[in-house]
PDB file of N, CA and C in Angstrom:
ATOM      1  N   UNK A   1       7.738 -92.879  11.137  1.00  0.00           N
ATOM      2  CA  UNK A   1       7.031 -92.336  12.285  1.00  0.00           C
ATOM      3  C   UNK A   1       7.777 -91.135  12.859  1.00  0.00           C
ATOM      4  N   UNK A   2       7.189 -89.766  13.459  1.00  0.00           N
ATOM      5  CA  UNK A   2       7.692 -88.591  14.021  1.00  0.00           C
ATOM      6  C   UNK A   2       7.620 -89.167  15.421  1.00  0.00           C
ATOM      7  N   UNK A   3       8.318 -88.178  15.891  1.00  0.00           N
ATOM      8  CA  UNK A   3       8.827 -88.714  17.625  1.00  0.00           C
ATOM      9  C   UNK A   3       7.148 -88.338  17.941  1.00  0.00           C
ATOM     10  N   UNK A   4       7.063 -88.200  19.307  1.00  0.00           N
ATOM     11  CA  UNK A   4       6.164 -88.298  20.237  1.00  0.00           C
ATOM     12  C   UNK A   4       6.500 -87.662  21.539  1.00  0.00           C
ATOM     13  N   UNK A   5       5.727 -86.938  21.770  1.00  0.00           N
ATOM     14  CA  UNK A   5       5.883 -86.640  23.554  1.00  0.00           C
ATOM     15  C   UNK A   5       5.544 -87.387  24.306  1.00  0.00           C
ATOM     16  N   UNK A   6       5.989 -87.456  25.896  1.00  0.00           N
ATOM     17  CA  UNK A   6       5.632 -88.562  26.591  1.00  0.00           C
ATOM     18  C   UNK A   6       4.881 -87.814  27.236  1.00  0.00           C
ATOM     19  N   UNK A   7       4.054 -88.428  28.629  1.00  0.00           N
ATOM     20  CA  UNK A   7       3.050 -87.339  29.507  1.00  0.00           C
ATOM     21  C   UNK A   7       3.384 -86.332  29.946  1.00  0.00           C
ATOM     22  N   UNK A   8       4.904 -86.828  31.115  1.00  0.00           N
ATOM     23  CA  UNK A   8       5.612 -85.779  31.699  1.00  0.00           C
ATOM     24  C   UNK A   8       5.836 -84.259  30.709  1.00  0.00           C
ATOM     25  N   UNK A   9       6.153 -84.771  29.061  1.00  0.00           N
ATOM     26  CA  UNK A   9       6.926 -83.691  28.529  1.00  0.00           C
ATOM     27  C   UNK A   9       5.484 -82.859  28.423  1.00  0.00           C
ATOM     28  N   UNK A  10       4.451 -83.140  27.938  1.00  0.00           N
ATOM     29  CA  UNK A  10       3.073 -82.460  27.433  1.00  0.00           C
ATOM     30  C   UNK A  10       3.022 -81.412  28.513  1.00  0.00           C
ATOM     31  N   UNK A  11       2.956 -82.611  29.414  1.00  0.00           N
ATOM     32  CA  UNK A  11       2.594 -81.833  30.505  1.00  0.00           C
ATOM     33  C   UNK A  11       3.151 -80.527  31.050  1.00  0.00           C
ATOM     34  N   UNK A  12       4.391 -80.572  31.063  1.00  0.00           N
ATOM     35  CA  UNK A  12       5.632 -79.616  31.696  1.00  0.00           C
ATOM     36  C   UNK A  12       5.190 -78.268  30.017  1.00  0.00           C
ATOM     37  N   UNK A  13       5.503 -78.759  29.053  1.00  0.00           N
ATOM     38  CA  UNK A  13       5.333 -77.737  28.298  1.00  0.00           C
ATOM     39  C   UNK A  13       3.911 -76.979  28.144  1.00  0.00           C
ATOM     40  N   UNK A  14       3.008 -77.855  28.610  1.00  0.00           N
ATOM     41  CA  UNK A  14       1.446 -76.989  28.662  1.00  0.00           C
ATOM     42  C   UNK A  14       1.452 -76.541  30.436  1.00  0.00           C
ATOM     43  N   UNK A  15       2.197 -76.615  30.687  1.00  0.00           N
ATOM     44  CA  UNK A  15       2.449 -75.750  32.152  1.00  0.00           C
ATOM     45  C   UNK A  15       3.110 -74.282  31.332  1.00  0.00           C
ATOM     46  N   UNK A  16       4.394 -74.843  30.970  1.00  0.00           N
ATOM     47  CA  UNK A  16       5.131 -73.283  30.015  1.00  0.00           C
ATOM     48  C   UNK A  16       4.446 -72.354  29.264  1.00  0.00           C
ATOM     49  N   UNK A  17       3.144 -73.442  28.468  1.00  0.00           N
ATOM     50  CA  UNK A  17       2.519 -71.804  27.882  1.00  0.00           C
ATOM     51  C   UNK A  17       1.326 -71.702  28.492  1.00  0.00           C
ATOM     52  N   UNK A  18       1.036 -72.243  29.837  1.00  0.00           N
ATOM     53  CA  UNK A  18       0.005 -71.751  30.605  1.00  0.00           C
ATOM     54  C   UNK A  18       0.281 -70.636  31.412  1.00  0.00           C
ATOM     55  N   UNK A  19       1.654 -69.692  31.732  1.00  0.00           N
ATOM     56  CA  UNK A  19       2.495 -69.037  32.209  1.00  0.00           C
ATOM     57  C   UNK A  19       1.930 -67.868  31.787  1.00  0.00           C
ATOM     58  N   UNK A  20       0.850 -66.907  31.868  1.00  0.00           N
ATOM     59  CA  UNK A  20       0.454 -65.840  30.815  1.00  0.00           C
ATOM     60  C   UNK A  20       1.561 -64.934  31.184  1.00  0.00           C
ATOM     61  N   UNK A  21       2.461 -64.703  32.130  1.00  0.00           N
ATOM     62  CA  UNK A  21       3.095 -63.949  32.570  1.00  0.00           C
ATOM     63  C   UNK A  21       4.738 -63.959  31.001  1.00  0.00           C
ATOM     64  N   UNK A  22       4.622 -65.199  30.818  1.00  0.00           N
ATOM     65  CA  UNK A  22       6.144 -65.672  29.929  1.00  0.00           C
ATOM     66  C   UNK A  22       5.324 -65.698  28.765  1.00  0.00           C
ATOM     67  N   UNK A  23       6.668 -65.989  27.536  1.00  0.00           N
ATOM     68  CA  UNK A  23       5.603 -66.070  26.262  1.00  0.00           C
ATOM     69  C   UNK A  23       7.116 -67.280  25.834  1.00  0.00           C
ATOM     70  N   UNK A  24       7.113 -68.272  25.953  1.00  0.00           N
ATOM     71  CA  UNK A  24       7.802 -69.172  25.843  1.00  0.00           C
ATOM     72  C   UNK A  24       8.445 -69.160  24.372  1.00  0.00           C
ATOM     73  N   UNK A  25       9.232 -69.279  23.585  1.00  0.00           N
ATOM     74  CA  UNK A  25       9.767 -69.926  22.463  1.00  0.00           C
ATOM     75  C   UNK A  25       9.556 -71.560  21.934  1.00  0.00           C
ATOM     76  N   UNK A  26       9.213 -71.588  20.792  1.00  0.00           N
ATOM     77  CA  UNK A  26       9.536 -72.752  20.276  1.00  0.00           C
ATOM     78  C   UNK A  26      10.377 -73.775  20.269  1.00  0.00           C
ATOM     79  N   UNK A  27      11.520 -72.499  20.532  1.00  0.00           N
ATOM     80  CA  UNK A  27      12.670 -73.577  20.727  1.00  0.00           C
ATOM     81  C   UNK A  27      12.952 -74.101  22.145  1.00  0.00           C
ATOM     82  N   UNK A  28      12.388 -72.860  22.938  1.00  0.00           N
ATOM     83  CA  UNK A  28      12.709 -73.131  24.277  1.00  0.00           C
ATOM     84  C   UNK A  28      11.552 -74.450  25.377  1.00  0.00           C
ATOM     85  N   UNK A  29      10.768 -74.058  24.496  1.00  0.00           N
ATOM     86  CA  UNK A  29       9.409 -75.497  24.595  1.00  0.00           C
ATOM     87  C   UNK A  29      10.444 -76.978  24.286  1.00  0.00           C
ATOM     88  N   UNK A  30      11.263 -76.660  22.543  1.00  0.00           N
ATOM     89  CA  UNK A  30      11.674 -77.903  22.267  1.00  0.00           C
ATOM     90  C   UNK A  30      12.719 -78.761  23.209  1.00  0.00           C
ATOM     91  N   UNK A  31      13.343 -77.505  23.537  1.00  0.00           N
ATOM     92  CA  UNK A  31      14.892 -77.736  24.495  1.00  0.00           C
ATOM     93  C   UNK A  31      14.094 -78.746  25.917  1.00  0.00           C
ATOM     94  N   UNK A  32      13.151 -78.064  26.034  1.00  0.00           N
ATOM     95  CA  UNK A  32      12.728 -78.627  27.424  1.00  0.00           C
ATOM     96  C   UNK A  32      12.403 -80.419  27.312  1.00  0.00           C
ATOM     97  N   UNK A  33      12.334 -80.842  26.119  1.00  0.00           N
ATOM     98  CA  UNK A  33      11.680 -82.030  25.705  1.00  0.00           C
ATOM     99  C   UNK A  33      13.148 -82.658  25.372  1.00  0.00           C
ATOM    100  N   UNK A  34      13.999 -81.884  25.063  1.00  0.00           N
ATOM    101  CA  UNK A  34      15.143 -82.591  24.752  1.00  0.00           C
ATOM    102  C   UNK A  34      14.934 -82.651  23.187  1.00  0.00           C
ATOM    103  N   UNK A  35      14.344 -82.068  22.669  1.00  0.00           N
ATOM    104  CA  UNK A  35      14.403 -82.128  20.982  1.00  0.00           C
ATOM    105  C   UNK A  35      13.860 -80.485  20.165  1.00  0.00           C
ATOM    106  N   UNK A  36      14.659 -80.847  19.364  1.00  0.00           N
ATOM    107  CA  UNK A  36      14.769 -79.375  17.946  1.00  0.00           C
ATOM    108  C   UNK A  36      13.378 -79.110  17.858  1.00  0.00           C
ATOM    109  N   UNK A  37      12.999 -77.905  17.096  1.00  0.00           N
ATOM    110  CA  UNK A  37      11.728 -76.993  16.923  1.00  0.00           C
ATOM    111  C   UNK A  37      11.034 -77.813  16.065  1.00  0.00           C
ATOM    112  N   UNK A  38      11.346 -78.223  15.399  1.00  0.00           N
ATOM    113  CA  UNK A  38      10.530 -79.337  13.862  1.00  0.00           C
ATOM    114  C   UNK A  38       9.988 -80.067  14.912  1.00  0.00           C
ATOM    115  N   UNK A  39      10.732 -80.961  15.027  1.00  0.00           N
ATOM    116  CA  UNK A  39      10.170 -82.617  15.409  1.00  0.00           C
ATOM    117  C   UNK A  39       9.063 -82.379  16.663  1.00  0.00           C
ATOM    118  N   UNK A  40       9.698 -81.080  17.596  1.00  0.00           N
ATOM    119  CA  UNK A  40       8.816 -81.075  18.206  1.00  0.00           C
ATOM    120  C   UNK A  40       7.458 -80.388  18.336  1.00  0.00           C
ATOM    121  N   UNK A  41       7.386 -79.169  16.908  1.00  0.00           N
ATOM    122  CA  UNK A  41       6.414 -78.952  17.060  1.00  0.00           C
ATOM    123  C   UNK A  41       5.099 -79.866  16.351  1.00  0.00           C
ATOM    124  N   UNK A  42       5.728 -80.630  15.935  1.00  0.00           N
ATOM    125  CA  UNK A  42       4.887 -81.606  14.691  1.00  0.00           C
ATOM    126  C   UNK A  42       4.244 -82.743  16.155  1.00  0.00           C
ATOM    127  N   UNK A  43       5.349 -82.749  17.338  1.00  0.00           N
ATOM    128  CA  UNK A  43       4.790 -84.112  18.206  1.00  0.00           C
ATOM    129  C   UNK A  43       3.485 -83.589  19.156  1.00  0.00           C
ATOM    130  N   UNK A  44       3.675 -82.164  19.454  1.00  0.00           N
ATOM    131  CA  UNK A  44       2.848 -81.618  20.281  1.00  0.00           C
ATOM    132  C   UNK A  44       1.452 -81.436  19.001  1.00  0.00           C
ATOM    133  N   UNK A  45       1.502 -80.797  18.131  1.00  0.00           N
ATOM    134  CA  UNK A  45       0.600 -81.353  17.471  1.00  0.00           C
ATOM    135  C   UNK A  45      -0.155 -82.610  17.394  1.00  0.00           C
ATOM    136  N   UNK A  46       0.713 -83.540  16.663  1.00  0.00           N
ATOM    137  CA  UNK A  46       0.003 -84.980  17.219  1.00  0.00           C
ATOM    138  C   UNK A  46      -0.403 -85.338  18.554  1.00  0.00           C
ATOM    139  N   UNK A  47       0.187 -84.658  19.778  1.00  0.00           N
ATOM    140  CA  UNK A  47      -0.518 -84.721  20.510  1.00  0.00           C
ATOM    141  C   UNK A  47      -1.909 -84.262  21.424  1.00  0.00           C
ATOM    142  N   UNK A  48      -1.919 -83.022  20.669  1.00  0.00           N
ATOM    143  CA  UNK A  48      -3.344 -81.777  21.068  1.00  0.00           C
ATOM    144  C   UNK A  48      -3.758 -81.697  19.613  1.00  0.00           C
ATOM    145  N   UNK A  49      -3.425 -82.053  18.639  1.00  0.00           N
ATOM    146  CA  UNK A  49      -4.419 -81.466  17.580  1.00  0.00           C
ATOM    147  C   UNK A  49      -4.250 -80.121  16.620  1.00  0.00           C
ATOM    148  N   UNK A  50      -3.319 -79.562  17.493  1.00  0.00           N
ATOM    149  CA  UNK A  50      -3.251 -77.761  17.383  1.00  0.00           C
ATOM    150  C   UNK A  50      -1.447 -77.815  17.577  1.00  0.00           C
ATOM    151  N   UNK A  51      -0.925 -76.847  16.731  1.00  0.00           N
ATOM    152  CA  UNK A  51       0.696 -76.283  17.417  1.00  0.00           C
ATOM    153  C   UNK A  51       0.444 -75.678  18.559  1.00  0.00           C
ATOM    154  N   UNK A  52       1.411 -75.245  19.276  1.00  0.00           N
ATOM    155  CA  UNK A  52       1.670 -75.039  20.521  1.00  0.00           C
ATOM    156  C   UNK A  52       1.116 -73.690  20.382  1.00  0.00           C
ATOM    157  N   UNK A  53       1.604 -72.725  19.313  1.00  0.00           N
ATOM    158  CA  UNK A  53       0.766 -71.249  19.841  1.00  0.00           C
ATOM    159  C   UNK A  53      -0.321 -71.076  19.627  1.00  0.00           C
ATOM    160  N   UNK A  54      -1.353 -71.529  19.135  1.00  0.00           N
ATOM    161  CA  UNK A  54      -2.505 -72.138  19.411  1.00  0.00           C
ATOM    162  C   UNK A  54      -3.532 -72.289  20.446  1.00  0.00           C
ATOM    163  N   UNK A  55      -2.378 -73.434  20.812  1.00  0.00           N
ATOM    164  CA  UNK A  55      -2.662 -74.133  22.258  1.00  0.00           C
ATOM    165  C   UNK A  55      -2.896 -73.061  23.037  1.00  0.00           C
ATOM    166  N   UNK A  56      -1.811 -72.135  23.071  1.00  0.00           N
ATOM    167  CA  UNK A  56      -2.026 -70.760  24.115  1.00  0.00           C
ATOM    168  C   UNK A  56      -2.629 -70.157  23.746  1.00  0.00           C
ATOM    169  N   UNK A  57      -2.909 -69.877  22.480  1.00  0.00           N
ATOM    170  CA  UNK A  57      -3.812 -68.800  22.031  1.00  0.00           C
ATOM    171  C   UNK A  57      -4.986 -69.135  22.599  1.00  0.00           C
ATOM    172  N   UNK A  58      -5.625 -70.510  22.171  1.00  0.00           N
ATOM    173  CA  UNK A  58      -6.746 -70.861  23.200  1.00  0.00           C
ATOM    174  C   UNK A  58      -7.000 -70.735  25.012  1.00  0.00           C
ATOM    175  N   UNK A  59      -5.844 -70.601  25.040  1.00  0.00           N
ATOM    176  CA  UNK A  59      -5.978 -70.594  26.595  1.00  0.00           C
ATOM    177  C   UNK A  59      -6.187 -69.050  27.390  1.00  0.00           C
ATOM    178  N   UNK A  60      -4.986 -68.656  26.295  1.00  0.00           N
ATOM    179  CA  UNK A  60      -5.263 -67.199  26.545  1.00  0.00           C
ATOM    180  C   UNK A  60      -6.894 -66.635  25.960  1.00  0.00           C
ATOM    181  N   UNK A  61      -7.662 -66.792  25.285  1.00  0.00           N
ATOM    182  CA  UNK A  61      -8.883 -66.739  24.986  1.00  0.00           C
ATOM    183  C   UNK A  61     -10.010 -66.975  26.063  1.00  0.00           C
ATOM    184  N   UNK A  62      -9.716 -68.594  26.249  1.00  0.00           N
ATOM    185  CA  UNK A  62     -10.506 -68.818  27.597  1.00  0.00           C
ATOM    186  C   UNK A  62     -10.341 -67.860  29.255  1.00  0.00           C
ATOM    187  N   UNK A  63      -9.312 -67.457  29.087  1.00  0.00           N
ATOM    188  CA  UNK A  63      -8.607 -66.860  30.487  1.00  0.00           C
ATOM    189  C   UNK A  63      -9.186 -65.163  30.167  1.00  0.00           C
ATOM    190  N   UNK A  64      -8.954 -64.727  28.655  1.00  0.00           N
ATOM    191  CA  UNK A  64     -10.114 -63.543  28.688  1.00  0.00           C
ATOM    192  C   UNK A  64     -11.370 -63.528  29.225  1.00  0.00           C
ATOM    193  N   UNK A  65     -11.874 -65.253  28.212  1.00  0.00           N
ATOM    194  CA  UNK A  65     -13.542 -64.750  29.017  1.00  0.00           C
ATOM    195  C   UNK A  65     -13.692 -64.869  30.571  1.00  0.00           C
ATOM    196  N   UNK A  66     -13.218 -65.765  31.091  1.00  0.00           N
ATOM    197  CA  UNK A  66     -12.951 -65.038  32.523  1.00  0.00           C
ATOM    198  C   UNK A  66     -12.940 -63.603  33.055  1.00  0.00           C
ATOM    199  N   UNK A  67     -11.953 -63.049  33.071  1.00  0.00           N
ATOM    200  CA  UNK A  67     -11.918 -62.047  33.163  1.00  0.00           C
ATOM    201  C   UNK A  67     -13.060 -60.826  32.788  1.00  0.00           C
ATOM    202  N   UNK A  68     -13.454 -61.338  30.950  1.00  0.00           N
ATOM    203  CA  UNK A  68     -14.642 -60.553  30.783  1.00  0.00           C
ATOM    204  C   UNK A  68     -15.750 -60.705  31.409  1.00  0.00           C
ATOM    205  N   UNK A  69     -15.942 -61.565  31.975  1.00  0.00           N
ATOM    206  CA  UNK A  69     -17.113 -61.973  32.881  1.00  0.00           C
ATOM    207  C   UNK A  69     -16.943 -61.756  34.139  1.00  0.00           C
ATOM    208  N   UNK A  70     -15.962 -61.509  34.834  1.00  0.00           N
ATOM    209  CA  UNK A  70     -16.093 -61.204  36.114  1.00  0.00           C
ATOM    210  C   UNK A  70     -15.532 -59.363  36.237  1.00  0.00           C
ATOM    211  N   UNK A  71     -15.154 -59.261  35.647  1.00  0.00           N
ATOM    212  CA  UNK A  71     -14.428 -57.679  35.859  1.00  0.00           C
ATOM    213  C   UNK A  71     -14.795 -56.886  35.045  1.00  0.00           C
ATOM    214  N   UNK A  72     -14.836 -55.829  35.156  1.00  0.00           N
ATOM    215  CA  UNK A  72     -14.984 -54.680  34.198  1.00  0.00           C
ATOM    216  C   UNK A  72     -13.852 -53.540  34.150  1.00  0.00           C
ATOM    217  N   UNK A  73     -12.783 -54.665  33.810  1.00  0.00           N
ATOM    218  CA  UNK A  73     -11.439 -54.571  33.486  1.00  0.00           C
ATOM    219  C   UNK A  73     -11.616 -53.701  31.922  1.00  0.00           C
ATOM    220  N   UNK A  74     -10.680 -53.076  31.851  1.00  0.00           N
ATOM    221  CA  UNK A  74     -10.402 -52.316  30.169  1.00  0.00           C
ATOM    222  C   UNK A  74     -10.046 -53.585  29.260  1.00  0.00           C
ATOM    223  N   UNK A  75     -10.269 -53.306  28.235  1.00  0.00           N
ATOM    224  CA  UNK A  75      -9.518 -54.597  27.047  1.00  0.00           C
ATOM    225  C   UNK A  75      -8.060 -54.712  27.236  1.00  0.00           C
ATOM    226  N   UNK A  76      -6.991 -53.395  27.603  1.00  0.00           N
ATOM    227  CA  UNK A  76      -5.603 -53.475  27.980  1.00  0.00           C
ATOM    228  C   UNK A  76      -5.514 -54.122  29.160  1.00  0.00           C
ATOM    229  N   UNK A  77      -6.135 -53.967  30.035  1.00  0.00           N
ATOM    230  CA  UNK A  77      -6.049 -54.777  31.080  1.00  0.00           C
ATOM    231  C   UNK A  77      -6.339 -55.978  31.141  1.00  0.00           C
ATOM    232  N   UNK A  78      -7.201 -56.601  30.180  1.00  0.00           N
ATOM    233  CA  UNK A  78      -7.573 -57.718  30.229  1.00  0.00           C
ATOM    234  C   UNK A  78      -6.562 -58.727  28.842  1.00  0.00           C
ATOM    235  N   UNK A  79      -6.183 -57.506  28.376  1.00  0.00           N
ATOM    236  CA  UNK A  79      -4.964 -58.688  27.224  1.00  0.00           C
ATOM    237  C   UNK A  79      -4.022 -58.562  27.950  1.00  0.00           C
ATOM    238  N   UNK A  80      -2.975 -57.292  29.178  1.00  0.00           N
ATOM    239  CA  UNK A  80      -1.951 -58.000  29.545  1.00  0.00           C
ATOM    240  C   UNK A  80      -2.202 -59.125  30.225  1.00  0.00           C
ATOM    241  N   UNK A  81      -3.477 -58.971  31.401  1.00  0.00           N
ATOM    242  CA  UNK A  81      -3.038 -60.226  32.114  1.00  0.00           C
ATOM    243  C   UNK A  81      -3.202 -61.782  31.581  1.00  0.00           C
ATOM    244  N   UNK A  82      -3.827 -61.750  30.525  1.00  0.00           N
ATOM    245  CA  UNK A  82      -4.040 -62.639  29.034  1.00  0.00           C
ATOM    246  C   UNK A  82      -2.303 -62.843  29.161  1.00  0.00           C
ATOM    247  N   UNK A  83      -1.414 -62.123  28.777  1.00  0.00           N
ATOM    248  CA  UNK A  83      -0.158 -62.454  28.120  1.00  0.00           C
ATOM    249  C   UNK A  83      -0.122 -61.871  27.028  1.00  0.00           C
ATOM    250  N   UNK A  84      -0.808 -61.218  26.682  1.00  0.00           N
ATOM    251  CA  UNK A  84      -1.532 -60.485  24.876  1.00  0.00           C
ATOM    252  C   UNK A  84      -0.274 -59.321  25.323  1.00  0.00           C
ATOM    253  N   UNK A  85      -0.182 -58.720  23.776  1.00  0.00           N
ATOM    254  CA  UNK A  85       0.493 -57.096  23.713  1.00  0.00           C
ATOM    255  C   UNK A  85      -0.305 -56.033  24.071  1.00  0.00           C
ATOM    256  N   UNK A  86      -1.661 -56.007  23.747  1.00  0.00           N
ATOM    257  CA  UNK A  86      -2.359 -54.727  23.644  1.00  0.00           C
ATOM    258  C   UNK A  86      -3.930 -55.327  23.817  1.00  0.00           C
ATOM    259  N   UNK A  87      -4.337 -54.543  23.548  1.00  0.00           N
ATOM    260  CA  UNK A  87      -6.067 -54.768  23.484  1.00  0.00           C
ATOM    261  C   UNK A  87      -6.385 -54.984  21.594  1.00  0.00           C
ATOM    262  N   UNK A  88      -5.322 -54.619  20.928  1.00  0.00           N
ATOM    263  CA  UNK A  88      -5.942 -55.097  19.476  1.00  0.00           C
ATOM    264  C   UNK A  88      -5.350 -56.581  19.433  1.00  0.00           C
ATOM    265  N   UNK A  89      -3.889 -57.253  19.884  1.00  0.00           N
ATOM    266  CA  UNK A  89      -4.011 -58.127  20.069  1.00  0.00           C
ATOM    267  C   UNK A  89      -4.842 -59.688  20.617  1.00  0.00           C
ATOM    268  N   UNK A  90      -5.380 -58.733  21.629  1.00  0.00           N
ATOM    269  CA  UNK A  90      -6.284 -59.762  22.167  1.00  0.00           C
ATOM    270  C   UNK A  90      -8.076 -59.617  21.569  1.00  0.00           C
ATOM    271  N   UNK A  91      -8.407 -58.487  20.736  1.00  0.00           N
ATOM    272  CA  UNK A  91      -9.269 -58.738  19.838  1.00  0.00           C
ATOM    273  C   UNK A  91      -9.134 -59.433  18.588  1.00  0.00           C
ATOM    274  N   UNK A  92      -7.950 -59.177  18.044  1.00  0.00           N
ATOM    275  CA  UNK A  92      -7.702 -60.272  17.244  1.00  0.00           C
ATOM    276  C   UNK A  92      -8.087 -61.857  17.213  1.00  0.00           C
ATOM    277  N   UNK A  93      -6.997 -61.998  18.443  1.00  0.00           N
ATOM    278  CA  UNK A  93      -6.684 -63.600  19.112  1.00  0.00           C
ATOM    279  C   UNK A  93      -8.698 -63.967  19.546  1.00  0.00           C
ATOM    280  N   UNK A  94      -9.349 -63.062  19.901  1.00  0.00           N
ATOM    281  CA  UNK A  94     -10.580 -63.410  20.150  1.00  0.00           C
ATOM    282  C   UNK A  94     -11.300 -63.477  19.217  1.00  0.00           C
ATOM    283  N   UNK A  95     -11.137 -63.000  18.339  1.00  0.00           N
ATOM    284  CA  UNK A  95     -12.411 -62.818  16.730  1.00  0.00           C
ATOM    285  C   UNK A  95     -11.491 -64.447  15.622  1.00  0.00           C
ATOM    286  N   UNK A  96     -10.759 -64.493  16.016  1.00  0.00           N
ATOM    287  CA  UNK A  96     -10.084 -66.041  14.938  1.00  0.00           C
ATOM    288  C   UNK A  96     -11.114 -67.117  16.322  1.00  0.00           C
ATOM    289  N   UNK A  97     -10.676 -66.762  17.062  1.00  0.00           N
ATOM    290  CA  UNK A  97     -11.196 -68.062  18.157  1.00  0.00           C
ATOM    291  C   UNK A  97     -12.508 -68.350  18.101  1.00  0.00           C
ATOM    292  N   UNK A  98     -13.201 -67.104  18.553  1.00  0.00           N
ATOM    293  CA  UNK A  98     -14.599 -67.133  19.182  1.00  0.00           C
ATOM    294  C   UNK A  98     -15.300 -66.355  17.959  1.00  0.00           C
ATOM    295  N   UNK A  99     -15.199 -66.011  16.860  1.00  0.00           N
ATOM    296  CA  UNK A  99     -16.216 -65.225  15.951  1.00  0.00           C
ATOM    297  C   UNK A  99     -16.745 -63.967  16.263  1.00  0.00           C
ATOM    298  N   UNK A 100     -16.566 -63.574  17.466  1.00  0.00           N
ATOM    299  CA  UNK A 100     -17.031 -62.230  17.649  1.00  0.00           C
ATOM    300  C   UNK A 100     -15.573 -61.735  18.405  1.00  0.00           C
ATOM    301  N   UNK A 101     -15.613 -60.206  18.719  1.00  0.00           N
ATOM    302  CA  UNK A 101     -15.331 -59.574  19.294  1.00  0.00           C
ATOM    303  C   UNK A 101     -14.682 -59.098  20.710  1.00  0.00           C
ATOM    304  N   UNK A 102     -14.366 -59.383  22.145  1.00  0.00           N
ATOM    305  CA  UNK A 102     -14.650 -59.722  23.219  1.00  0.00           C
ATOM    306  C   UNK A 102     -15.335 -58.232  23.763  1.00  0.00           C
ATOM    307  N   UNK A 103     -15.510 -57.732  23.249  1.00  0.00           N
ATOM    308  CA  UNK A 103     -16.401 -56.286  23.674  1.00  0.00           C
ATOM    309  C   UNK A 103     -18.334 -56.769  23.723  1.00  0.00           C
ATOM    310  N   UNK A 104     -18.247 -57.395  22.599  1.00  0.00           N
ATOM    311  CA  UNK A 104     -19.588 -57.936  22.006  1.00  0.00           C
ATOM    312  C   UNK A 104     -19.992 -59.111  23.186  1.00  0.00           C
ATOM    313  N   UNK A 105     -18.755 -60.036  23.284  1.00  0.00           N
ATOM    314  CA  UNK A 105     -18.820 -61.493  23.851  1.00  0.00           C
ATOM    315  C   UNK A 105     -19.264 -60.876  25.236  1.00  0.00           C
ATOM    316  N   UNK A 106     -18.207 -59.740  25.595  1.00  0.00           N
ATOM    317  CA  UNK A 106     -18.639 -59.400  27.155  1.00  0.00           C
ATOM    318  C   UNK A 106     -19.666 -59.090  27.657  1.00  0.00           C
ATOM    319  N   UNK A 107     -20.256 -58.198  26.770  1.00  0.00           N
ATOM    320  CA  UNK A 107     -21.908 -57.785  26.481  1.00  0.00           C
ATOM    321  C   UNK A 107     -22.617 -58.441  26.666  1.00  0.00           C
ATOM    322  N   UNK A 108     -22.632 -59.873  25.762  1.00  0.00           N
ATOM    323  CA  UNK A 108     -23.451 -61.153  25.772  1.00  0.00           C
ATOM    324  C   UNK A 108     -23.278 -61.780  27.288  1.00  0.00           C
ATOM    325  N   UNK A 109     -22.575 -62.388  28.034  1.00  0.00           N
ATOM    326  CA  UNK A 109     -22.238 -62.640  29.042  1.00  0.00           C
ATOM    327  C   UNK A 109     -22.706 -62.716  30.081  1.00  0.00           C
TER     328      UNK A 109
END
């Protein structure tokens, strides 16, 4: 059997990459749990389904369409406050997620 996270730890680390401001480490996720990058990225898995950058990637996705829906923010503006690098980053991170575009998605909206 692989370790396991307990609530507290899930919890505290899906606070860390809910942070769009930080872009957390693997290791620094693991440290917080008290365990190495392996074991723990395999437990947060078993526990969401998804690895941890993922996890954010989704979040950061959802936290675009926000934004695309209420603002008529630029795509740079809307991937930093995402946590994204650029506006091709956060088209990227949006076309693996959502199948389209967020130019297109915003359109639709």
């Amino acid at each position: 059997d692989g370790l396991s996270l307990s609530d507290w730890q899930l919890r505290r680390v899906q606070e860390m990459l809910s942070a769009m401001n930080e872009k957390p480490s693997i290791a620094g996720l693991a440290a917080e749990c008290g365990m190495s990058a392996g074991p723990f990225s395999q437990a947060f898995a078993e526990a969401t389904g998804i690895q941890p950058h993922a996890w954010r990637r989704n979040l950061q996705v959802d936290h675009a369409k926000q934004l695309l829906a209420a603002s008529d923010n630029s795509m740079e503006e809307v991937a930093r406050a995402c946590g994204l690098a650029d506006a091709a980053d956060l088209g990227q991170g949006f076309l693996d997620a959502v199948g389209i575009t967020p130019e297109v998605w915003r359109y639709r909206a």
